[in-house]
N, C-alpha and C. Protein backbone atom coordinates (compact mmCIF):
# COMPACT_ATOMS: atom_id res chain seq x y z
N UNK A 1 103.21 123.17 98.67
CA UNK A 1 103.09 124.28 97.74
C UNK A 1 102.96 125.58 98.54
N UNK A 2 103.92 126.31 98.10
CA UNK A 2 103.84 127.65 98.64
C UNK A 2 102.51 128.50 97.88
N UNK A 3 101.91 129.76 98.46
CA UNK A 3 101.53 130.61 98.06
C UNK A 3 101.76 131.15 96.81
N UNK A 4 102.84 131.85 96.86
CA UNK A 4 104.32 132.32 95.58
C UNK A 4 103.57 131.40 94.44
N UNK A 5 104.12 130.17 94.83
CA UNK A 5 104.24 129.13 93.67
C UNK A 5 102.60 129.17 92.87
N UNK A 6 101.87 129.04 94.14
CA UNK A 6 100.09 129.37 93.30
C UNK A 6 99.92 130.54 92.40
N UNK A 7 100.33 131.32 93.10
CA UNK A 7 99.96 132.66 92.17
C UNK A 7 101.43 133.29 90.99
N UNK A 8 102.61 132.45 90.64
CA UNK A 8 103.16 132.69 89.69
C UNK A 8 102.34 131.87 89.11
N UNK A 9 102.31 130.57 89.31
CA UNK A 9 101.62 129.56 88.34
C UNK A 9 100.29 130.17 87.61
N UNK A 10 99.50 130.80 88.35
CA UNK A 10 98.28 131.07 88.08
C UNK A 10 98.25 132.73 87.19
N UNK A 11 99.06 133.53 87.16
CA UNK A 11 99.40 134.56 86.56
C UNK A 11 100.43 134.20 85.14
N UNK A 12 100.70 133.50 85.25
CA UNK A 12 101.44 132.53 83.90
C UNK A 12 100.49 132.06 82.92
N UNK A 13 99.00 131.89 82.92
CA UNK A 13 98.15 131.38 82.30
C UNK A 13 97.85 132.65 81.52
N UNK A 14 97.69 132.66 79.95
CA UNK A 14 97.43 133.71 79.28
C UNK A 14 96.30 134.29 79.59
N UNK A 15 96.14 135.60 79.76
CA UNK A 15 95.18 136.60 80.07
C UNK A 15 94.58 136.67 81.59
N UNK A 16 95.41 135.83 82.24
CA UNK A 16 94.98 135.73 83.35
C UNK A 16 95.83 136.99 84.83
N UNK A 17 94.30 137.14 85.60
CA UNK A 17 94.88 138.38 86.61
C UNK A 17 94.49 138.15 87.78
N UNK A 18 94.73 138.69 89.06
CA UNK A 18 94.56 138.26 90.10
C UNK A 18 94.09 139.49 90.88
N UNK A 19 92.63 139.36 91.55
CA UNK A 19 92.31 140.45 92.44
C UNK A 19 91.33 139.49 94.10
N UNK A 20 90.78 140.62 94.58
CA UNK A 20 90.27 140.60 95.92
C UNK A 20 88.49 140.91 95.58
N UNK A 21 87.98 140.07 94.90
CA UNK A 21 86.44 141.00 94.29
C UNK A 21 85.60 140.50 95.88
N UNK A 22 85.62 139.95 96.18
CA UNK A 22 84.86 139.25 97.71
C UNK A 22 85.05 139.67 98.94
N UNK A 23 86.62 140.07 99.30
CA UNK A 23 86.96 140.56 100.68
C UNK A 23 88.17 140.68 100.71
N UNK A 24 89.09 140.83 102.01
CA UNK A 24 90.29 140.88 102.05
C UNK A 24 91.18 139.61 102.08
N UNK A 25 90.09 139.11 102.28
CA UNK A 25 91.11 137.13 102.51
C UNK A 25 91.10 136.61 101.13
N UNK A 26 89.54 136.95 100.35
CA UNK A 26 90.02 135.67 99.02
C UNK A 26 90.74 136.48 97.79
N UNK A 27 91.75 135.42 97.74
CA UNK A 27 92.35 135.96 96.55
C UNK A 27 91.90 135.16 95.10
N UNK A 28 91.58 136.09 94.31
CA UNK A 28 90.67 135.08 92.96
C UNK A 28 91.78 135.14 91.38
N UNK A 29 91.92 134.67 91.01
CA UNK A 29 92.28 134.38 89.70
C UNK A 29 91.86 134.02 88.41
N UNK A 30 91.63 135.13 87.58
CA UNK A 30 90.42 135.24 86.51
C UNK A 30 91.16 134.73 85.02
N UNK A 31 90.54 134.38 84.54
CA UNK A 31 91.11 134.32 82.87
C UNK A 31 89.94 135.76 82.68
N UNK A 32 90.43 136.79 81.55
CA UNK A 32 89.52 137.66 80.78
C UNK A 32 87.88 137.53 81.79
N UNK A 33 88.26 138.33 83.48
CA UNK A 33 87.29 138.70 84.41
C UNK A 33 86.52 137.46 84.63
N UNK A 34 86.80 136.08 84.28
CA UNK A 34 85.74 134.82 84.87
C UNK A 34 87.35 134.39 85.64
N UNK A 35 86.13 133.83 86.90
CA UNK A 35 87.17 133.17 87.87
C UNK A 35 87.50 132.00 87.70
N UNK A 36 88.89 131.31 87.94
CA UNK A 36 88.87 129.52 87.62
C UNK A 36 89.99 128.97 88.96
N UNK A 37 90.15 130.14 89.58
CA UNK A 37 91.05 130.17 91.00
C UNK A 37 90.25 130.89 91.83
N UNK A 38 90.39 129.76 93.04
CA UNK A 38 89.65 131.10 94.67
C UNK A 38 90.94 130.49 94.91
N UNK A 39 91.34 131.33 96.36
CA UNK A 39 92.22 131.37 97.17
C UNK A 39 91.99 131.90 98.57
N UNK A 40 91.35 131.16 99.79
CA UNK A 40 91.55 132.16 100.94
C UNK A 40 92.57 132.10 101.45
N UNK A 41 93.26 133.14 102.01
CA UNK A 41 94.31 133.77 102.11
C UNK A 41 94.35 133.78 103.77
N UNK A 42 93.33 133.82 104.35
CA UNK A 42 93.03 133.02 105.78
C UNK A 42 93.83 131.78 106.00
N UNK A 43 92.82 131.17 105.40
CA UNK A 43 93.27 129.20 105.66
C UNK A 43 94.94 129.10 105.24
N UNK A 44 95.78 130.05 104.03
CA UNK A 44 96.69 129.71 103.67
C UNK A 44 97.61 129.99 105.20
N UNK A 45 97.25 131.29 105.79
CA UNK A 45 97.70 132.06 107.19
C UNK A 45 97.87 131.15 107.92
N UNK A 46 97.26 129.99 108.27
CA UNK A 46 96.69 129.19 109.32
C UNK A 46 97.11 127.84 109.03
N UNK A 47 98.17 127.86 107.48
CA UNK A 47 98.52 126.58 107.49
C UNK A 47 97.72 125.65 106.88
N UNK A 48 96.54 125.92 106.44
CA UNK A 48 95.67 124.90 106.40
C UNK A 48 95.15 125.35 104.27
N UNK A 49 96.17 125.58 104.26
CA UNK A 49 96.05 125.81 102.25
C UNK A 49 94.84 125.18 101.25
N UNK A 50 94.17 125.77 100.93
CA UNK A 50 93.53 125.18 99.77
C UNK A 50 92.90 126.15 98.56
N UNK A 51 92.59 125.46 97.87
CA UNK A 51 92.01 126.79 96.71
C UNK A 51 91.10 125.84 96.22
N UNK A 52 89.66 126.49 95.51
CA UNK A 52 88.45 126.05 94.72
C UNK A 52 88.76 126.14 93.41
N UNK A 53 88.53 125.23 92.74
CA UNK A 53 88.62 125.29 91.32
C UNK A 53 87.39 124.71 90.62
N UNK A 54 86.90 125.28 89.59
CA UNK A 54 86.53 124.75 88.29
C UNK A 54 86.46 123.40 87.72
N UNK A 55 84.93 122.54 87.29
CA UNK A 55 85.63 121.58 86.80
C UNK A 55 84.44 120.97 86.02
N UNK A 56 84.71 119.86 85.10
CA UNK A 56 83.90 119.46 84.69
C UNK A 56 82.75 118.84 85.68
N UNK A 57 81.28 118.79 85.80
CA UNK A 57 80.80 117.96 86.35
C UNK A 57 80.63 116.62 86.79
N UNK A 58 81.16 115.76 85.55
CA UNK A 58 81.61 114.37 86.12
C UNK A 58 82.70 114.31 86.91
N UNK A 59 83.95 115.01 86.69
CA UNK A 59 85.12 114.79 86.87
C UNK A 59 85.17 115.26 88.14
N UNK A 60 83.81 116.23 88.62
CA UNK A 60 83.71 116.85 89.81
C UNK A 60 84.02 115.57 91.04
N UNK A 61 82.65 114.83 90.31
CA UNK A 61 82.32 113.75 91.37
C UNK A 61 83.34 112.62 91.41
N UNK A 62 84.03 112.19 90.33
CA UNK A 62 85.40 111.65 90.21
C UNK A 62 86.48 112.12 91.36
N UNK A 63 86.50 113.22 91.05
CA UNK A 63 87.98 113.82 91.80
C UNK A 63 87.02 113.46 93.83
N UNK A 64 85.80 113.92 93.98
CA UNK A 64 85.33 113.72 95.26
C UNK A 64 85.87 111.93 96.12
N UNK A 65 85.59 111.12 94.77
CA UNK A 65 85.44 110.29 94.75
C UNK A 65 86.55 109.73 95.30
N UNK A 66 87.72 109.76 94.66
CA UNK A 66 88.84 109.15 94.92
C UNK A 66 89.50 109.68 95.83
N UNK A 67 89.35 111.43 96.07
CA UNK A 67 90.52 112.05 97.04
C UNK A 67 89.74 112.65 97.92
N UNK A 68 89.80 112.19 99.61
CA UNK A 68 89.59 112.63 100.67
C UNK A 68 89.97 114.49 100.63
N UNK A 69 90.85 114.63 99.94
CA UNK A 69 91.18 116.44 100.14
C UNK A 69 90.55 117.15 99.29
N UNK A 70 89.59 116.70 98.31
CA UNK A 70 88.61 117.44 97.67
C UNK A 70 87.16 117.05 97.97
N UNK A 71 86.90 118.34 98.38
CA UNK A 71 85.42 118.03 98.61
C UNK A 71 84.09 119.42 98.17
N UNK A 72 83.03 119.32 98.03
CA UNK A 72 82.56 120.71 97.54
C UNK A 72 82.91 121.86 98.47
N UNK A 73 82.97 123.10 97.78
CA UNK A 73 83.47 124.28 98.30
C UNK A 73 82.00 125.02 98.55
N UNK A 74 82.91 125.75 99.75
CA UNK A 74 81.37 126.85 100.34
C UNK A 74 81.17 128.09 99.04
N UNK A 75 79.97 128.86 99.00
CA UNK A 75 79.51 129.98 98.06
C UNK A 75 79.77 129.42 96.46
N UNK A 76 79.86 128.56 95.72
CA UNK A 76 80.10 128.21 94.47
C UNK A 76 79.01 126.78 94.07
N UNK A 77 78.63 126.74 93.02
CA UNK A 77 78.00 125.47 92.69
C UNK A 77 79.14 124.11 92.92
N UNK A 78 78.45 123.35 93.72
CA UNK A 78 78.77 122.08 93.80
C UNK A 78 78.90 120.61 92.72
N UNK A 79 78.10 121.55 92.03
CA UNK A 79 78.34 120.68 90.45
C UNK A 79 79.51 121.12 89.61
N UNK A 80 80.36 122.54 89.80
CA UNK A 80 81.05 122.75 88.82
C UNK A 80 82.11 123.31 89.58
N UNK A 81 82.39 123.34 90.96
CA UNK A 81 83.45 123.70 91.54
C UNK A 81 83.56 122.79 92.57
N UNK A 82 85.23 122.62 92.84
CA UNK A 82 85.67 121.88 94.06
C UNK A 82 86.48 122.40 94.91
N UNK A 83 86.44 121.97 96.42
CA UNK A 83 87.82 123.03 97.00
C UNK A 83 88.96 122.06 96.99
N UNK A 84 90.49 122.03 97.32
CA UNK A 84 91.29 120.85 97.28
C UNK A 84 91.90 121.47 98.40
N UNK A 85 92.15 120.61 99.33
CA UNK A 85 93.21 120.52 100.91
C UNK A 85 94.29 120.88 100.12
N UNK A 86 95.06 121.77 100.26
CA UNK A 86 96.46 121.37 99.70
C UNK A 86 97.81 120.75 100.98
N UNK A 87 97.11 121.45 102.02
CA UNK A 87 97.82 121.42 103.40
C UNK A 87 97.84 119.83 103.54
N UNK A 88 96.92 118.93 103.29
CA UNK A 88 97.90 117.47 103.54
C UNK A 88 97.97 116.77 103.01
N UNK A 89 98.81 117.27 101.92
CA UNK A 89 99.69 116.62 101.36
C UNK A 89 99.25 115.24 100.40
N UNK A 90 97.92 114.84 100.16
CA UNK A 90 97.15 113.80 99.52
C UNK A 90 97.70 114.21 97.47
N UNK A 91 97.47 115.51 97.54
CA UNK A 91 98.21 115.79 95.92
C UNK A 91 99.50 116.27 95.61
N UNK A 92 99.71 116.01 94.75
CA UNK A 92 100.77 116.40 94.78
C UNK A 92 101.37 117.23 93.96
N UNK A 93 101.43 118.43 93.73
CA UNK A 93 101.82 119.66 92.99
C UNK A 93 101.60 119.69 91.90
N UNK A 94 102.18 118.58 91.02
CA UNK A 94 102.10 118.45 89.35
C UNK A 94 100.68 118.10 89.54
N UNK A 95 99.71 117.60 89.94
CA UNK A 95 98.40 117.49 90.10
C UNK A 95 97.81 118.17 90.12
N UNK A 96 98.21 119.10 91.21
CA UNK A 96 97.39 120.86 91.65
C UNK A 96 97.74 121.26 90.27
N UNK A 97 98.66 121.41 89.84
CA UNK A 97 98.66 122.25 88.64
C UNK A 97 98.05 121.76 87.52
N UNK A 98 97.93 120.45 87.32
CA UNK A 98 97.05 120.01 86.25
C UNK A 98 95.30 119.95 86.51
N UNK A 99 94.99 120.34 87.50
CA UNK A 99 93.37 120.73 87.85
C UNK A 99 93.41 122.02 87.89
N UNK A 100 94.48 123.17 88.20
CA UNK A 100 94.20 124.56 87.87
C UNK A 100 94.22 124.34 86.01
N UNK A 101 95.30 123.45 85.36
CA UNK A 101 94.45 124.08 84.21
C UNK A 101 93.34 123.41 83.82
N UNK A 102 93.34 122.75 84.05
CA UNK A 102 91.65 121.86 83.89
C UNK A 102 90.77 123.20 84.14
N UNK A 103 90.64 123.48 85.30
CA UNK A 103 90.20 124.39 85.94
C UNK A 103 89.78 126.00 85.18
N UNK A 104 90.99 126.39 84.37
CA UNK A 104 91.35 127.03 83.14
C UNK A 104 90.84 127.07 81.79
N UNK A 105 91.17 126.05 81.42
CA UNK A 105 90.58 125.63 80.25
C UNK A 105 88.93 125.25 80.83
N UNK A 106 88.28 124.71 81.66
CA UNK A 106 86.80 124.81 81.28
C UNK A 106 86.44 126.32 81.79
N UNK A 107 86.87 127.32 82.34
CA UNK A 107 86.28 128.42 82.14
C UNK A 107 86.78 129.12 80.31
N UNK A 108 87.98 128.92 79.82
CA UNK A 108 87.49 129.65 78.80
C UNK A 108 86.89 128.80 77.70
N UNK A 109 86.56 127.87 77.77
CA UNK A 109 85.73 126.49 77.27
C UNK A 109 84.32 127.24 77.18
N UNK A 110 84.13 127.88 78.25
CA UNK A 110 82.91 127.97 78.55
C UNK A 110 82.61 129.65 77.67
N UNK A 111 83.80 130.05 77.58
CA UNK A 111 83.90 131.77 76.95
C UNK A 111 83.06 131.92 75.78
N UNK A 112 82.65 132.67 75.12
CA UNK A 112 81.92 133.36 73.77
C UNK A 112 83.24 132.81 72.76
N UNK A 113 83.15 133.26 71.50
CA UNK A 113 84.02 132.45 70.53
C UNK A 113 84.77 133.88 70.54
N UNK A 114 84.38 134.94 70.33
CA UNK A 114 85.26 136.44 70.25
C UNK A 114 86.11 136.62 71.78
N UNK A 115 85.71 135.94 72.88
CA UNK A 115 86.40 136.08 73.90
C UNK A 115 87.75 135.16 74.12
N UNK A 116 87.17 134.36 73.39
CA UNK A 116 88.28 132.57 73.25
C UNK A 116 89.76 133.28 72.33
N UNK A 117 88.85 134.04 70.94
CA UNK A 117 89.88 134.79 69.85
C UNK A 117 91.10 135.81 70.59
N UNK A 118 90.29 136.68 71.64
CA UNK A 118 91.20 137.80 72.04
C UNK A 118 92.30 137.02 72.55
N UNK A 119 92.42 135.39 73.59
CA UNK A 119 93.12 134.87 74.26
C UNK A 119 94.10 134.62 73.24
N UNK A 120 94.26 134.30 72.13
CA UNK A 120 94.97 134.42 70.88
C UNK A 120 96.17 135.29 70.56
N UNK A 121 95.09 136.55 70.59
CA UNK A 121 95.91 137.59 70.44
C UNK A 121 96.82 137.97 71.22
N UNK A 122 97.05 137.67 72.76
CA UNK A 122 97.93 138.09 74.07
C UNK A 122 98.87 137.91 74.11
């Protein structure tokens, strides 16, 4: 997975935008200002790709469970975020993309009911 491919994919999700709120390396991806994408932009430099996502808490320890390329991510709760290797190759794209929206859907899961409505309207 290219870069490109992360961040069309991830700007394709309704209401969703992409900024730098942390530094110059991470790139984040918000639904309506909550994050459900990190991206360092370092590791991608270096070949070594991955991004943190969002997730349910069981499914946290599930996904740990089964796949060597996810494991908890640095600065985020360990109960509700994971980082995923993308660099070797253990997932495989249609995967990545079905845990970004996992990833997606439990942040606006998690939204106010008037915040869930505006996503509606877009």
């Amino acid at each position: 997975m290219h870069i490109d491919q992360l961040r069309e994919y991830c700007l394709s999700k309704k209401g969703s935008t992409e900024e730098f709120p942390f530094d110059e390396h991470t790139l984040v991806f918000k639904v309506l200002n909550k994050m459900f994408v990190l991206a360092p932009l370092n590791k991608w430099e270096k070949g070594e790709a991955a991004i943190t996502l969002k997730s349910n808490p069981d499914y946290t320890i599930e996904l740990r469970e089964q796949f060597r390329s996810v494991y908890p991510g640095p600065y985020v709760s360990n109960k509700h975020w994971n980082t995923i290797d993308i660099y070797k190759g253990e997932l495989k794209p249609k995967f990545i993309f079905e845990l970004i929206d996992h990833s997606y859907d439990m942040v606006v899961k998690g939204m106010t009911k008037k915040m869930r409505d505006s996503l509606l309207d877009m």
